[in-house]
N, C-alpha and C. Protein backbone atom coordinates (compact mmCIF):
# COMPACT_ATOMS: atom_id res chain seq x y z
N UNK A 1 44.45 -137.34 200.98
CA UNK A 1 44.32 -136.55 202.18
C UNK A 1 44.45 -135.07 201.86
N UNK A 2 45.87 -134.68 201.21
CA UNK A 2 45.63 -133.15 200.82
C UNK A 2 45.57 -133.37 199.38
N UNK A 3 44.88 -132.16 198.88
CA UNK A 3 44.80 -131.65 197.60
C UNK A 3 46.22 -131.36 197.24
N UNK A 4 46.44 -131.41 195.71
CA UNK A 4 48.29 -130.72 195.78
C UNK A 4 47.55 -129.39 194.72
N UNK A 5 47.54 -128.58 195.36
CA UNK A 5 47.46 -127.02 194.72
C UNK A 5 48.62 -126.32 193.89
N UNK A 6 48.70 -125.61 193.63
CA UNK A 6 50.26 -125.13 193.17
C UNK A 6 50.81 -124.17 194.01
N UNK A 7 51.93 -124.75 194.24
CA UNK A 7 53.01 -123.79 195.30
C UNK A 7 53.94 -123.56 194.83
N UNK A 8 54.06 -122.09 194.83
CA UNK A 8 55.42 -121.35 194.60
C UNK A 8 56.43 -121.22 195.89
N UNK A 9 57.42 -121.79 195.57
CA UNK A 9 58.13 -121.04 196.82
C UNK A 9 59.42 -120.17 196.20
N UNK A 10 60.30 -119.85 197.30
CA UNK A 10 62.01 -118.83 196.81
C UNK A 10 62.52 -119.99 197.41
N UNK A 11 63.59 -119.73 196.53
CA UNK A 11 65.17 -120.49 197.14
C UNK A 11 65.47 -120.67 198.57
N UNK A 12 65.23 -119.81 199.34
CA UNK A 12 64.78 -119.72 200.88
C UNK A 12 64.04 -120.66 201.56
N UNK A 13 62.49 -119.74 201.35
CA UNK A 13 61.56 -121.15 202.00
C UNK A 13 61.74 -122.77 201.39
N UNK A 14 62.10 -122.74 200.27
CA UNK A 14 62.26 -124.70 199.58
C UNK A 14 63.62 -125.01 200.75
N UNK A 15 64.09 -124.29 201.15
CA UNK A 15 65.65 -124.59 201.73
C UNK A 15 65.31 -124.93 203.15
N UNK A 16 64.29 -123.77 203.67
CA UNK A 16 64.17 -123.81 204.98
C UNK A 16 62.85 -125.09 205.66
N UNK A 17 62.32 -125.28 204.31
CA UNK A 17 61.40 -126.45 204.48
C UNK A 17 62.27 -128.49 204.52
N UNK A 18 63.58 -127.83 203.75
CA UNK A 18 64.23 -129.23 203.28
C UNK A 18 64.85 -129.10 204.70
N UNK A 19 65.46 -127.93 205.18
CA UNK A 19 66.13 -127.81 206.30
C UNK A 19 65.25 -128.48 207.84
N UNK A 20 63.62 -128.21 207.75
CA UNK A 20 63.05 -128.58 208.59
C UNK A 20 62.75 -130.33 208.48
N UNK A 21 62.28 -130.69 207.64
CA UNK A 21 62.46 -132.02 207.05
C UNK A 21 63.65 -133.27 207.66
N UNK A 22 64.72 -132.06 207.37
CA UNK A 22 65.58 -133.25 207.93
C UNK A 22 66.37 -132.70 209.05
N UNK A 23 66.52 -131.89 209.53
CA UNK A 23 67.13 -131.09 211.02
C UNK A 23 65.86 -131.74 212.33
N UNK A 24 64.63 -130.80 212.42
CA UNK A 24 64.27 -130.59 212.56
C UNK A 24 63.53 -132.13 214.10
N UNK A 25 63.72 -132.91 212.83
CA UNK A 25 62.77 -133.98 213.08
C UNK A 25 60.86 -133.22 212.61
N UNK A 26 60.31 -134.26 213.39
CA UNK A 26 58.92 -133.66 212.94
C UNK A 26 57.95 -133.34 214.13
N UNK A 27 57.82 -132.33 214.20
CA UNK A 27 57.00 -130.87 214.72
C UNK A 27 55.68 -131.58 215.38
N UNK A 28 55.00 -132.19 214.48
CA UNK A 28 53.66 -132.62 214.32
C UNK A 28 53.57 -134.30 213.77
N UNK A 29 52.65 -134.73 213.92
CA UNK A 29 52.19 -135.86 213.11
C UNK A 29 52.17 -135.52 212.24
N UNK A 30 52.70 -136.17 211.50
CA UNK A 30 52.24 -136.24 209.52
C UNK A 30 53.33 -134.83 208.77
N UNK A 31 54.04 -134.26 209.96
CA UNK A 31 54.42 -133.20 209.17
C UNK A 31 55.51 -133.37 208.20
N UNK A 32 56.47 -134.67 208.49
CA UNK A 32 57.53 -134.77 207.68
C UNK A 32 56.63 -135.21 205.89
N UNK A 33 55.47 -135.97 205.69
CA UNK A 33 54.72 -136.05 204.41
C UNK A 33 54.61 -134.69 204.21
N UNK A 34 53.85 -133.99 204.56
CA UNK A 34 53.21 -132.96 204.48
C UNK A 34 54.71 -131.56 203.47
N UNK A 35 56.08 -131.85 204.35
CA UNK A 35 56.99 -131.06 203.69
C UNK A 35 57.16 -131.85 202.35
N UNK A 36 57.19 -132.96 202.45
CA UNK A 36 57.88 -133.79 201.21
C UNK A 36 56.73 -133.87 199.79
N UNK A 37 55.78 -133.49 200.03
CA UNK A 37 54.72 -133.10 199.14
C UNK A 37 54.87 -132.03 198.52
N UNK A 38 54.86 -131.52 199.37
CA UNK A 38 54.86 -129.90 199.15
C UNK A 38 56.20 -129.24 198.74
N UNK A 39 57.54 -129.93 198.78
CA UNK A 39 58.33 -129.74 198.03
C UNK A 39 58.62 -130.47 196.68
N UNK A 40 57.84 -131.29 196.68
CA UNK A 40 57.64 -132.52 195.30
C UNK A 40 56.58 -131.38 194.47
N UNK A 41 55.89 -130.59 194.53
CA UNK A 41 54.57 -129.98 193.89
C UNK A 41 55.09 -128.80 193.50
N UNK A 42 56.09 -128.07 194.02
CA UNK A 42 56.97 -126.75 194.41
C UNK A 42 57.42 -126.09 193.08
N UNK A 43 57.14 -125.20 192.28
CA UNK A 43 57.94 -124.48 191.03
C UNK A 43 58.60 -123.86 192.31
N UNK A 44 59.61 -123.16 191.86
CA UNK A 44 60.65 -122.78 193.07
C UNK A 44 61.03 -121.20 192.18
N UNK A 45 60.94 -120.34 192.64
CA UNK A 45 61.50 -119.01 191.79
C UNK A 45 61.99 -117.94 192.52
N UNK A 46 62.44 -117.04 191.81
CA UNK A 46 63.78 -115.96 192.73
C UNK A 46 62.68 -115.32 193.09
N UNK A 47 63.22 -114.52 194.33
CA UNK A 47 62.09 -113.73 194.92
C UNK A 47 61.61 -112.47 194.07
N UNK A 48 62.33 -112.14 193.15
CA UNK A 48 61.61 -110.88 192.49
C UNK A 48 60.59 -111.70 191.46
N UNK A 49 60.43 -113.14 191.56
CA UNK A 49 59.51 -113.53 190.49
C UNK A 49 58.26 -113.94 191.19
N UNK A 50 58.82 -113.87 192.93
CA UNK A 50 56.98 -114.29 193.29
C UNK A 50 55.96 -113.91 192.57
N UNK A 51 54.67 -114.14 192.83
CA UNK A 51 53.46 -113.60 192.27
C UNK A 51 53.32 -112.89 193.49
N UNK A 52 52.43 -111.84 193.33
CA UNK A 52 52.47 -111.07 194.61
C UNK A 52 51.52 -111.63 195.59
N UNK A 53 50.80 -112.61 195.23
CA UNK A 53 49.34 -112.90 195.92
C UNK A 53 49.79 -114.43 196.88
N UNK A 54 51.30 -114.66 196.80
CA UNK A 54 51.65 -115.81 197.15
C UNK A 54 52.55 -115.86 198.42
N UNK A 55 52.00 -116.60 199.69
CA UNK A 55 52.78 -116.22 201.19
C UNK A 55 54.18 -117.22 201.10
N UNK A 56 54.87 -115.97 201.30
CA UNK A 56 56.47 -116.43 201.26
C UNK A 56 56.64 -116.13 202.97
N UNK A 57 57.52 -116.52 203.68
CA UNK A 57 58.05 -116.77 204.81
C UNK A 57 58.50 -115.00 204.67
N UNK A 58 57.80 -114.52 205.99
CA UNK A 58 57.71 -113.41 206.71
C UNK A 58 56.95 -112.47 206.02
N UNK A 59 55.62 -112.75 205.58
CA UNK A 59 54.33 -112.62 204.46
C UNK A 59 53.35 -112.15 205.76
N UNK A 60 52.55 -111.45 206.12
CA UNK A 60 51.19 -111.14 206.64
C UNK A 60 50.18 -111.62 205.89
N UNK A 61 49.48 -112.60 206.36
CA UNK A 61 48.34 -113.65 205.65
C UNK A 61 47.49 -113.13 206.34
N UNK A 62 46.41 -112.96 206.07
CA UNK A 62 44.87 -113.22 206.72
C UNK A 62 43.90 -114.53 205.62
N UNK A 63 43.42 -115.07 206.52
CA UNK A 63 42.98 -116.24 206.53
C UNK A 63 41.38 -116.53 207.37
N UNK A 64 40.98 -117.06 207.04
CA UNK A 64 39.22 -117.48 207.18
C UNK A 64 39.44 -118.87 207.49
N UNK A 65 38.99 -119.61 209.26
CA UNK A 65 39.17 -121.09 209.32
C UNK A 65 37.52 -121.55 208.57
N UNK A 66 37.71 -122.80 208.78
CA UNK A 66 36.59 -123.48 208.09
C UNK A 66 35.58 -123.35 209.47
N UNK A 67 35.77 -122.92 210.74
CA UNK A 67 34.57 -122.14 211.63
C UNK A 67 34.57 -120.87 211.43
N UNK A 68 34.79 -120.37 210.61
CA UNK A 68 34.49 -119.07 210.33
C UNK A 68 35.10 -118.03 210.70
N UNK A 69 36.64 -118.49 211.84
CA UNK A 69 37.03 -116.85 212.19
C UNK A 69 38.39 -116.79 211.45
N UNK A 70 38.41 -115.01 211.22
CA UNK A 70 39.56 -115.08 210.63
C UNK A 70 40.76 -114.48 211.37
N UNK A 71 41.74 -114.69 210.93
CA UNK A 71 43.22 -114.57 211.80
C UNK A 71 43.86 -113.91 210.78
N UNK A 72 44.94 -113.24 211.41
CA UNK A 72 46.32 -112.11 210.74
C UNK A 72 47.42 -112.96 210.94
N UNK A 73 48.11 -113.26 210.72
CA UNK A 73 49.63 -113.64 211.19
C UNK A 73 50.70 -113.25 210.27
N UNK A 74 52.12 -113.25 210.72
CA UNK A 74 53.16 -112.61 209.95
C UNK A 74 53.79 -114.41 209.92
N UNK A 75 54.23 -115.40 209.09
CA UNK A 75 54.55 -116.69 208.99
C UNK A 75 56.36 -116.19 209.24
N UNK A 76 56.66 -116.59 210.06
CA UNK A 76 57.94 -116.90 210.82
C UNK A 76 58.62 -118.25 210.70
N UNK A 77 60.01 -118.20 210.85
CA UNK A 77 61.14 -119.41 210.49
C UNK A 77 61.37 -119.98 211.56
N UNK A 78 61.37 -119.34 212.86
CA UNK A 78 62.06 -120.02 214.35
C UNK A 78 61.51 -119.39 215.37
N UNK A 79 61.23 -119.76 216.23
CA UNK A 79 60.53 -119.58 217.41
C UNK A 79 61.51 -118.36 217.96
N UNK A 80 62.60 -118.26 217.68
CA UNK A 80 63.30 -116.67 218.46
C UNK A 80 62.76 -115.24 217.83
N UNK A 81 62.19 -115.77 216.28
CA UNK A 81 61.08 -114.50 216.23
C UNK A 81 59.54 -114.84 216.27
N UNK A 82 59.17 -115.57 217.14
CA UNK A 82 57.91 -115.58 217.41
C UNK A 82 57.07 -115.04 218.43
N UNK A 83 56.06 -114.38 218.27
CA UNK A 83 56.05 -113.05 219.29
C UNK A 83 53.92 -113.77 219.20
N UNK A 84 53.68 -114.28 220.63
CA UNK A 84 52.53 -115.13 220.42
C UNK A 84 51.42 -113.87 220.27
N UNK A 85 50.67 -114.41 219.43
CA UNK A 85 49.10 -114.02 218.77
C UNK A 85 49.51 -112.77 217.52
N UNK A 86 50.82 -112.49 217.17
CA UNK A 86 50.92 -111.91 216.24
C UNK A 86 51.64 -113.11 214.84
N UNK A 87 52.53 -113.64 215.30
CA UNK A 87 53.42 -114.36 214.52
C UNK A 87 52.22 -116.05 214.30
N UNK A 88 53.28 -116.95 213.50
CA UNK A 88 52.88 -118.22 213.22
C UNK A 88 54.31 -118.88 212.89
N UNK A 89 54.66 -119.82 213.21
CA UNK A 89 55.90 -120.15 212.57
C UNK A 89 55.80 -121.12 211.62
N UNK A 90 56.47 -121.13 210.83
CA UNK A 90 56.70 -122.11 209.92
C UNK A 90 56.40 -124.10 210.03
N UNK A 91 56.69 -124.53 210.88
CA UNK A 91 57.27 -125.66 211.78
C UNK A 91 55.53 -125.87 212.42
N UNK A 92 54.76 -124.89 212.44
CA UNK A 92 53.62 -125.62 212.91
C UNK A 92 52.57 -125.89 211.66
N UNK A 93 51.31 -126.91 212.11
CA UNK A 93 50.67 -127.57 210.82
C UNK A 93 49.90 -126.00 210.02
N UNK A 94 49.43 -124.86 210.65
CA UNK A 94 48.81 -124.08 209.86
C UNK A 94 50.21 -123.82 208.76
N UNK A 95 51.13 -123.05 209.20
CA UNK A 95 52.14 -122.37 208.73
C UNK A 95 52.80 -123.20 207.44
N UNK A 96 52.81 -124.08 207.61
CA UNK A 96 53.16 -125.62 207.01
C UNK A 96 52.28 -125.48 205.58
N UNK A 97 50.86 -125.41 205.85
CA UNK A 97 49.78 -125.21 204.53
C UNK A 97 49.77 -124.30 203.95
N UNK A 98 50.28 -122.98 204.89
CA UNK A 98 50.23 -121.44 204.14
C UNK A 98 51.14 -121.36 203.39
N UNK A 99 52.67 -122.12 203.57
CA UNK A 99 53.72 -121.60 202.61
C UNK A 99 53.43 -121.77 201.15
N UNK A 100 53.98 -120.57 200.30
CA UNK A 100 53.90 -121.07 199.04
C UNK A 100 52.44 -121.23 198.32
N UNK A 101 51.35 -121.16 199.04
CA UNK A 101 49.76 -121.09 198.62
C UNK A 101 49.42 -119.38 198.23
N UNK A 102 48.64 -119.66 197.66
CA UNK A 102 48.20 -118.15 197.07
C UNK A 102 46.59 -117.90 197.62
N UNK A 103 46.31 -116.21 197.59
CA UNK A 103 45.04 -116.39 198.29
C UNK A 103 44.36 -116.14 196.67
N UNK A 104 42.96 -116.60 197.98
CA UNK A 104 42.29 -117.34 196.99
C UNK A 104 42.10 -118.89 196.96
N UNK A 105 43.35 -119.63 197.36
CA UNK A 105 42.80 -120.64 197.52
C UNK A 105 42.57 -121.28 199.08
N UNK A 106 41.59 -122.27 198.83
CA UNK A 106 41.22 -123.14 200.02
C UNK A 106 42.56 -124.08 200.41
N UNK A 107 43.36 -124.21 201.89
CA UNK A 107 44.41 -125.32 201.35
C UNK A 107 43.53 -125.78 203.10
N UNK A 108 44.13 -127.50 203.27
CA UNK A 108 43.76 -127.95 204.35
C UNK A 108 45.36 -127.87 205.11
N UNK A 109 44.87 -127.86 206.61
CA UNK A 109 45.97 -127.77 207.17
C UNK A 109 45.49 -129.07 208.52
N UNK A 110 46.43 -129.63 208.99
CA UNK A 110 46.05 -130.92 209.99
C UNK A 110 46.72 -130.04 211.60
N UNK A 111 45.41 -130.20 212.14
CA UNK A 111 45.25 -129.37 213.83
C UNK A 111 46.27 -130.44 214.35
N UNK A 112 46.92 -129.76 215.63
CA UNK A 112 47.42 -131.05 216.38
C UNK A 112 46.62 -131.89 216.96
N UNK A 113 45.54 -131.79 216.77
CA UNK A 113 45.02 -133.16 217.38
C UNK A 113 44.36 -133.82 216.42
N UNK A 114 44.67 -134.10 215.34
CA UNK A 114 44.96 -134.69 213.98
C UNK A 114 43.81 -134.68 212.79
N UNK A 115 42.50 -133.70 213.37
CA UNK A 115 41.71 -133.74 212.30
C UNK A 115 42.35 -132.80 211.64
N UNK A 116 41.32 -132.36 210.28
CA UNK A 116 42.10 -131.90 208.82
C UNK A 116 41.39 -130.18 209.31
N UNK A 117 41.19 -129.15 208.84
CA UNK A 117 40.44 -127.87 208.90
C UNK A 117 40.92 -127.16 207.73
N UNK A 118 40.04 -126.60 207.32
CA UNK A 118 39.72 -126.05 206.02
C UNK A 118 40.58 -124.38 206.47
N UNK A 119 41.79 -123.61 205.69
CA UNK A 119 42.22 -122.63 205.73
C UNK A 119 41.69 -121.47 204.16
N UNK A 120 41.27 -121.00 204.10
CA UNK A 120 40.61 -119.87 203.01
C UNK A 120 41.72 -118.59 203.12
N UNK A 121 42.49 -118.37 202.02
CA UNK A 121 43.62 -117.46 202.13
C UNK A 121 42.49 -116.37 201.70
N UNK A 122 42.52 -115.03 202.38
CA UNK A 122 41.40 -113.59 202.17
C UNK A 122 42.42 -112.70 201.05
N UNK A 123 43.71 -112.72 202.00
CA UNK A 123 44.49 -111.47 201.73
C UNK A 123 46.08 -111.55 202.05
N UNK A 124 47.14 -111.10 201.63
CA UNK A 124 48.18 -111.03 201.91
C UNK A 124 48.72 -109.37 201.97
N UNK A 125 48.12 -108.93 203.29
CA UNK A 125 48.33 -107.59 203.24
C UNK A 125 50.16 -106.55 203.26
N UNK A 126 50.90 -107.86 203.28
CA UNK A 126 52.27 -107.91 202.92
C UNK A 126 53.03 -108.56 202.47
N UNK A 127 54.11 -108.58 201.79
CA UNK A 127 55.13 -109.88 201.21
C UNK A 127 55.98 -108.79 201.29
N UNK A 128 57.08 -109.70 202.01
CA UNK A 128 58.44 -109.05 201.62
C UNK A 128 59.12 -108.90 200.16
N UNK A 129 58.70 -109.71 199.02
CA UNK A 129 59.84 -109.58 198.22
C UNK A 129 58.70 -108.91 197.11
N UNK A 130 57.87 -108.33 197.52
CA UNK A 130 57.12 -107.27 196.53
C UNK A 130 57.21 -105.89 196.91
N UNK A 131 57.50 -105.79 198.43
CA UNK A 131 58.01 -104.53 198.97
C UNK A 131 59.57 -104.06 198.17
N UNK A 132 60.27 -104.97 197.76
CA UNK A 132 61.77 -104.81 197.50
C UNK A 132 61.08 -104.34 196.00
N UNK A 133 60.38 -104.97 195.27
CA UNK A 133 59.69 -104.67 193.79
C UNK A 133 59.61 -103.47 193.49
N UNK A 134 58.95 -102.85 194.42
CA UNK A 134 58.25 -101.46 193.67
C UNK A 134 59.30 -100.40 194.10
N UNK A 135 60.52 -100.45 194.56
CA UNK A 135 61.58 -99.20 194.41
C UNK A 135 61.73 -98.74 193.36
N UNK A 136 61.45 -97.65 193.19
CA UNK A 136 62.06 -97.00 191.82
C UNK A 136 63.20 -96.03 192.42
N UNK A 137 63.72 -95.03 191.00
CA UNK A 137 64.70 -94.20 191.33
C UNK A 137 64.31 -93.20 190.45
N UNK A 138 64.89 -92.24 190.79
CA UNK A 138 64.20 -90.95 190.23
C UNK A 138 65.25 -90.41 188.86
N UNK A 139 65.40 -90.12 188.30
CA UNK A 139 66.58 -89.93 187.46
C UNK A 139 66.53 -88.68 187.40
N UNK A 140 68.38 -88.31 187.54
CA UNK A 140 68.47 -86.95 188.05
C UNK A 140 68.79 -86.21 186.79
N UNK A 141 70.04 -86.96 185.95
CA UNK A 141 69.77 -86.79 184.31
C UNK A 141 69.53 -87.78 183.35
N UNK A 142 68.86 -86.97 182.54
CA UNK A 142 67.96 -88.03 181.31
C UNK A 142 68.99 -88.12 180.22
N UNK A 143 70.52 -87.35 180.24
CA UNK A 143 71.26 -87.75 179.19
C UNK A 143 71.66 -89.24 178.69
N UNK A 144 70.85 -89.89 177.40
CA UNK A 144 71.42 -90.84 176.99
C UNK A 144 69.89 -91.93 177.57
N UNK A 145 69.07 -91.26 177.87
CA UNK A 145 67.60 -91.96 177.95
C UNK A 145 66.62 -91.35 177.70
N UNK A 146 65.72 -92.14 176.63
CA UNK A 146 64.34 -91.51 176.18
C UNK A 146 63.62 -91.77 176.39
N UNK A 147 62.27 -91.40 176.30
CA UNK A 147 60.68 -92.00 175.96
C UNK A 147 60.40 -92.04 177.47
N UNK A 148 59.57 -93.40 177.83
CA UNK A 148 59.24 -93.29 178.70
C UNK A 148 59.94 -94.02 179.86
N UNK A 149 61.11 -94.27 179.87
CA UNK A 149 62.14 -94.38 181.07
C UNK A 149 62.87 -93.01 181.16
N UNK A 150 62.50 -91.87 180.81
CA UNK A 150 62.82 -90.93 181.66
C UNK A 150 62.49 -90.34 182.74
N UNK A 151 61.64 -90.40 183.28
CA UNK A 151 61.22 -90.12 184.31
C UNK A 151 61.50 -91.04 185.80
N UNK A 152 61.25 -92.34 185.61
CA UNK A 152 61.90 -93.56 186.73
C UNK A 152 62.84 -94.78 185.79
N UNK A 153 63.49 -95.01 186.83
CA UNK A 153 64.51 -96.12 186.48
C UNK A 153 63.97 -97.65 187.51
N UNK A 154 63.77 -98.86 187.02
CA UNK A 154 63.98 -99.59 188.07
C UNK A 154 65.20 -99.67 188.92
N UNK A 155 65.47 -100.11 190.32
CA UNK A 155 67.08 -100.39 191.41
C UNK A 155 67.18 -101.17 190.93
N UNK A 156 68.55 -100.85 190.60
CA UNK A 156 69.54 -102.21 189.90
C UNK A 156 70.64 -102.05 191.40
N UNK A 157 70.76 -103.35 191.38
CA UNK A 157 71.99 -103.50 192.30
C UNK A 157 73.17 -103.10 192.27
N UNK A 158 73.63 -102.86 193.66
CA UNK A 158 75.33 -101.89 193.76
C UNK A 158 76.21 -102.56 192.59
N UNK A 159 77.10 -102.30 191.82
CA UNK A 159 77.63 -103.07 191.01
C UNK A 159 78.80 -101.63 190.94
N UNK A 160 80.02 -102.77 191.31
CA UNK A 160 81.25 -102.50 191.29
C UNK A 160 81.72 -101.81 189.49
N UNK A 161 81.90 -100.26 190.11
CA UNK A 161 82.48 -100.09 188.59
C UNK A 161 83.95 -99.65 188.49
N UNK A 162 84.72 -100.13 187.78
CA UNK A 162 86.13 -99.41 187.67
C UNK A 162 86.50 -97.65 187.91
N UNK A 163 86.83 -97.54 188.83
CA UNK A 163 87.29 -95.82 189.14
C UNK A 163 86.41 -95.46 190.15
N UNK A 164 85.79 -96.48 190.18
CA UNK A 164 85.03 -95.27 191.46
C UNK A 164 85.02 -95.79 192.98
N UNK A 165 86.52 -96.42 193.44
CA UNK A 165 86.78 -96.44 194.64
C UNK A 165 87.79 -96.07 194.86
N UNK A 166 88.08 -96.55 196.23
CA UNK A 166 89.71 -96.00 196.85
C UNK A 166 90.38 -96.65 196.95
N UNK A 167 90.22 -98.07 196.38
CA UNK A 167 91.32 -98.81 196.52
C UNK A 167 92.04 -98.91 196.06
N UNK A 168 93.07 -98.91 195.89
CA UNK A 168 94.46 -98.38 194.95
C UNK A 168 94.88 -100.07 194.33
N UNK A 169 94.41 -100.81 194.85
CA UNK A 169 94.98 -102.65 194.31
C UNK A 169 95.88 -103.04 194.90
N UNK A 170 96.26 -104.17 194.20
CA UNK A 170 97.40 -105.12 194.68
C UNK A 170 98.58 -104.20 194.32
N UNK A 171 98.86 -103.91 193.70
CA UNK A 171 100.18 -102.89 193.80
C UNK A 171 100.32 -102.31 194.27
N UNK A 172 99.57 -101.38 195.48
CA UNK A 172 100.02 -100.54 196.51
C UNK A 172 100.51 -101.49 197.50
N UNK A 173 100.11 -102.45 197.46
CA UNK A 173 100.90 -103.57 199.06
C UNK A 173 102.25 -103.40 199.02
């Protein structure tokens, strides 16, 4: 019935798909197969390792149906951020096929009224965890760095260093 393509997902969406799976009950016909496939097929990777071309949950997809029109949507987790004809949520059969697919490919997705329809990924004119990617930092001094990391640094995360707070410790109590 479906093709198994390769799907990437984050620690997140594999969670929020296992979470729908078994919370959830099922949405749709066929949808509880449909997660259990698709987490059986799943390389699973941290979000700074997406590929950029791959819709992660809260991703802007554009998409081409197999009648020919194409749609924008931002793929959403719960109906409290679903805002109709902009959003898609997760939990329904399109949203269901988009996770984790890359464009470029053809994936099928099952309509609610149970035939199959052909989805054509165009473009992913956003991903959240490629927006977090491209921060750089400017370096204010180059003492103790050469070549060509002088000019940008990748963001490294806040990381606690000795002396440079106010907390005096357990011995001031």
């Amino acid at each position: 019935m479906f093709d198994q393509l390769p799907v990437v997902l984050t620690a997140r969406d594999f969670a929020l798909l296992e979470n729908l799976a078994q919370q959830w009950g099922e949405p749709f016909p066929g949808a509880a197969e449909i997660v259990r496939r698709k987490l059986a097929a799943a390389t699973l990777v941290f979000p700074a390792d997406v590929p950029v071309d791959v819709v992660t949950l809260n991703s802007r997809v554009r998409f081409k149906t197999s009648l020919g029109q194409t749609d924008e949507r931002v793929l959403v987790a719960g109906p409290s951020e679903e805002i109709y004809g902009l959003t898609m949520l997760l939990a329904s059969p399109r949203g269901m096929a988009l996770i984790g697919a890359a464009v470029g490919q053809t994936i099928q997705a099952r309509r609610r009224d149970g035939a199959l329809e052909q989805l054509f990924i165009e473009a992913l004119p956003f991903q959240p965890e490629r927006k977090g990617a491209r921060r750089r930092l400017t370096l204010v001094s180059d003492r103790g760095v050469s070549g060509e990391h002088r000019k940008t640094l990748p963001v490294a995360p806040e990381i606690a260093r000795p002396g440079n707070d106010d907390d005096p410790g357990p011995s001031a109590a």
